[in-house]
C-alpha atoms as a PDB file:
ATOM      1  CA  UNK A   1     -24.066  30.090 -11.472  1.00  0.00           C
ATOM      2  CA  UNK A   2     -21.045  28.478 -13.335  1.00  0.00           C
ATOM      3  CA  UNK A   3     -21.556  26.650 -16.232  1.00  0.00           C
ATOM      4  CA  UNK A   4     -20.623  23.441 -17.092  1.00  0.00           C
ATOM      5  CA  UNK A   5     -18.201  24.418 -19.653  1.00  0.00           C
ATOM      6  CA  UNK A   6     -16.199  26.976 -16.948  1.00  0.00           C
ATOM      7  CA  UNK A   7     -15.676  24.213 -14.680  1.00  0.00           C
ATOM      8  CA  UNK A   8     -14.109  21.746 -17.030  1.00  0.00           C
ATOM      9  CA  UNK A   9     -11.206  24.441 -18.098  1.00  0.00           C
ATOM     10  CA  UNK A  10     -10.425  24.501 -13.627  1.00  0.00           C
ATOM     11  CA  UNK A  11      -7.116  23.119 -13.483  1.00  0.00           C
ATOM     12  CA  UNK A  12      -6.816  19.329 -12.154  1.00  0.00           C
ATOM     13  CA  UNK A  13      -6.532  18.373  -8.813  1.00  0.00           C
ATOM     14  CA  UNK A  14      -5.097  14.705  -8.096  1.00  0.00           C
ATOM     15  CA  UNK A  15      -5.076  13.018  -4.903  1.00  0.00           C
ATOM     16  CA  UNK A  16      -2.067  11.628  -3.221  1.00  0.00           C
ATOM     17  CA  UNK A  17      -1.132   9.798   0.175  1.00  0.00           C
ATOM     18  CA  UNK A  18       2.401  11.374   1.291  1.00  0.00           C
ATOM     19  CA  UNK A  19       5.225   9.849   0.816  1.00  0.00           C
ATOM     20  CA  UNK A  20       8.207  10.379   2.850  1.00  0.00           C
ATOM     21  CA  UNK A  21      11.909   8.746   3.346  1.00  0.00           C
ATOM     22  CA  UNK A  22      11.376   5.371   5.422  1.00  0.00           C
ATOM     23  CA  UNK A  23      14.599   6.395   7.650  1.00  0.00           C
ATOM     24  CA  UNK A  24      12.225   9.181   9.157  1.00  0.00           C
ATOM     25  CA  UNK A  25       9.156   6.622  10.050  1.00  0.00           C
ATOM     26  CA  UNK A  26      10.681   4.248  12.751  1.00  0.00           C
ATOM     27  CA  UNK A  27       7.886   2.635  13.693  1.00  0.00           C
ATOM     28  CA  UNK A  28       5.186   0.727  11.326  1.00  0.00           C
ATOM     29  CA  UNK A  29       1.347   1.602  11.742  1.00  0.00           C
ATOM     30  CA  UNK A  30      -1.844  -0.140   9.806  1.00  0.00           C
ATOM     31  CA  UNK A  31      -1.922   2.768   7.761  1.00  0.00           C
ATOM     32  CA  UNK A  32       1.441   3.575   6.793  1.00  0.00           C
ATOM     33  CA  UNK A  33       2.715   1.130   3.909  1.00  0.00           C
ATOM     34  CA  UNK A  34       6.615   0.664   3.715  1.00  0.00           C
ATOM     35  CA  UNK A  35       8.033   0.257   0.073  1.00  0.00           C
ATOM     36  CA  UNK A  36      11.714  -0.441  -0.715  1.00  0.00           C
ATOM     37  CA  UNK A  37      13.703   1.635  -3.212  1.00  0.00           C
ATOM     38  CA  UNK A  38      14.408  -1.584  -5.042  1.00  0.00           C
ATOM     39  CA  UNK A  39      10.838  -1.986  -5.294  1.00  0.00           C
ATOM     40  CA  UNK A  40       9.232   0.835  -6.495  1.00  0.00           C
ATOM     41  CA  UNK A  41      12.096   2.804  -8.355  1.00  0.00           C
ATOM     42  CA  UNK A  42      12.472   5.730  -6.086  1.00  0.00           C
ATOM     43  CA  UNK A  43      15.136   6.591  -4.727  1.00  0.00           C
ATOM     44  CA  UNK A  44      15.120   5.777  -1.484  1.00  0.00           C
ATOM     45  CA  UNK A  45      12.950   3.347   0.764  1.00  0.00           C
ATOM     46  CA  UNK A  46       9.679   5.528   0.936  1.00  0.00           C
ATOM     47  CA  UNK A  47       6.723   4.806   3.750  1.00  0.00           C
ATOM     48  CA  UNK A  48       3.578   6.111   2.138  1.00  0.00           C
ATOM     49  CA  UNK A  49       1.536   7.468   5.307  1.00  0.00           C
ATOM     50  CA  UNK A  50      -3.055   6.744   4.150  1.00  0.00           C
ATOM     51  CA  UNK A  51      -3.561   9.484   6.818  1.00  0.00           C
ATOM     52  CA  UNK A  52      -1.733  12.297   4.968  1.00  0.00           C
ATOM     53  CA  UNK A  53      -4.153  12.285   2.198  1.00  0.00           C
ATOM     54  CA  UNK A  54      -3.539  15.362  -0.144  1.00  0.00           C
ATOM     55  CA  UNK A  55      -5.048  17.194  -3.174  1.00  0.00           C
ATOM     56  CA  UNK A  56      -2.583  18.785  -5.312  1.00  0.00           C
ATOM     57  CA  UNK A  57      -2.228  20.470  -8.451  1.00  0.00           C
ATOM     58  CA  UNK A  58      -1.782  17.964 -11.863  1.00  0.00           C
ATOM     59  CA  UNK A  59       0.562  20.514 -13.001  1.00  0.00           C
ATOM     60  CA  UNK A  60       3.204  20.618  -9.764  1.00  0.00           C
ATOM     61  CA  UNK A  61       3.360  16.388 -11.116  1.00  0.00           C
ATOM     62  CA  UNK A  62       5.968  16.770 -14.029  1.00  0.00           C
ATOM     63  CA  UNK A  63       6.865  13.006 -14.019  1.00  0.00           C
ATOM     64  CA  UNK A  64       6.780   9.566 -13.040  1.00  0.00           C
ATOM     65  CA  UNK A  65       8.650   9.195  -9.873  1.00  0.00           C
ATOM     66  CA  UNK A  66       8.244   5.446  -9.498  1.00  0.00           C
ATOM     67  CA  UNK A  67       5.550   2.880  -9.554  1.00  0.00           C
ATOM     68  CA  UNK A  68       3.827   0.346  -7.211  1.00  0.00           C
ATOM     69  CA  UNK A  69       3.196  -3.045  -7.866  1.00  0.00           C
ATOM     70  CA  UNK A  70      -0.769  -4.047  -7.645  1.00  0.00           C
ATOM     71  CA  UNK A  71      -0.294  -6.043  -4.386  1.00  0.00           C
ATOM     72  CA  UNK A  72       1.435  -2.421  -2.764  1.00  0.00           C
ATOM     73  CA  UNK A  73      -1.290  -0.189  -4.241  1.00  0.00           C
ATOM     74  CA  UNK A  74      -4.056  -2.914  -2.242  1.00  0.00           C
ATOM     75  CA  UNK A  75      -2.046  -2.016   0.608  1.00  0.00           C
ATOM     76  CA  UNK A  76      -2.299   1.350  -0.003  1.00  0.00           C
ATOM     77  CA  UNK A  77      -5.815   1.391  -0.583  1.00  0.00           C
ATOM     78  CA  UNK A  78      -6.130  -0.583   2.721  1.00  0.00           C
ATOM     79  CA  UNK A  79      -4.468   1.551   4.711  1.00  0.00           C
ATOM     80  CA  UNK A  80      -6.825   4.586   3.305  1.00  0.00           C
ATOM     81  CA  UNK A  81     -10.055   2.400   3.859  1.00  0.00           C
ATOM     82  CA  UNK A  82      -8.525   1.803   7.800  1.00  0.00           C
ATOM     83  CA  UNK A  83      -8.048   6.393   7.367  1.00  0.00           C
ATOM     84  CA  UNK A  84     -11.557   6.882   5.948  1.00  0.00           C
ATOM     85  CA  UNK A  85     -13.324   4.243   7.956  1.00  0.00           C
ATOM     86  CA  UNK A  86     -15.000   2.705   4.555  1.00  0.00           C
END
């Protein structure tokens, strides 16, 4: 049995939904979300895809790569809702 204790010093895992370039994603789906670069502060137009959901490592994030504006992230989160059937 692990204790308590042991499991809080695990590293921590964050979720994501993938990003990727917006030149590669030609065609717009109910759950992909297209974000300018203008917009969010990357640096290029991005399409965030719900059904790429990943867990990665906190560590492998070393900074903020750009933000979303609270009407994008209810996108988002619609788009992963549409993914996860909720």
């Amino acid at each position: 049995m692990v204790s308590d204790d042991a499991i809080n010093e695990l590293p921590l895992v964050v979720t994501v939904i993938a990003g990727t370039s917006g030149r590669n994603i030609l065609r717009d789906y109910s759950t992909n979300v297209r974000v300018t670069a203008e917009e969010c502060g990357l640096p290029r137009d991005t399409v965030f895809m719900a059904f790429q959901i990943r867990a990665v490592d906190a560590s492998r994030l070393h900074e903020l790569a750009g933000t979303l504006s609270d009407v994008r992230m209810r996108e988002v989160d619609a788009a992963r809702r549409v993914v996860l059937s909720l």
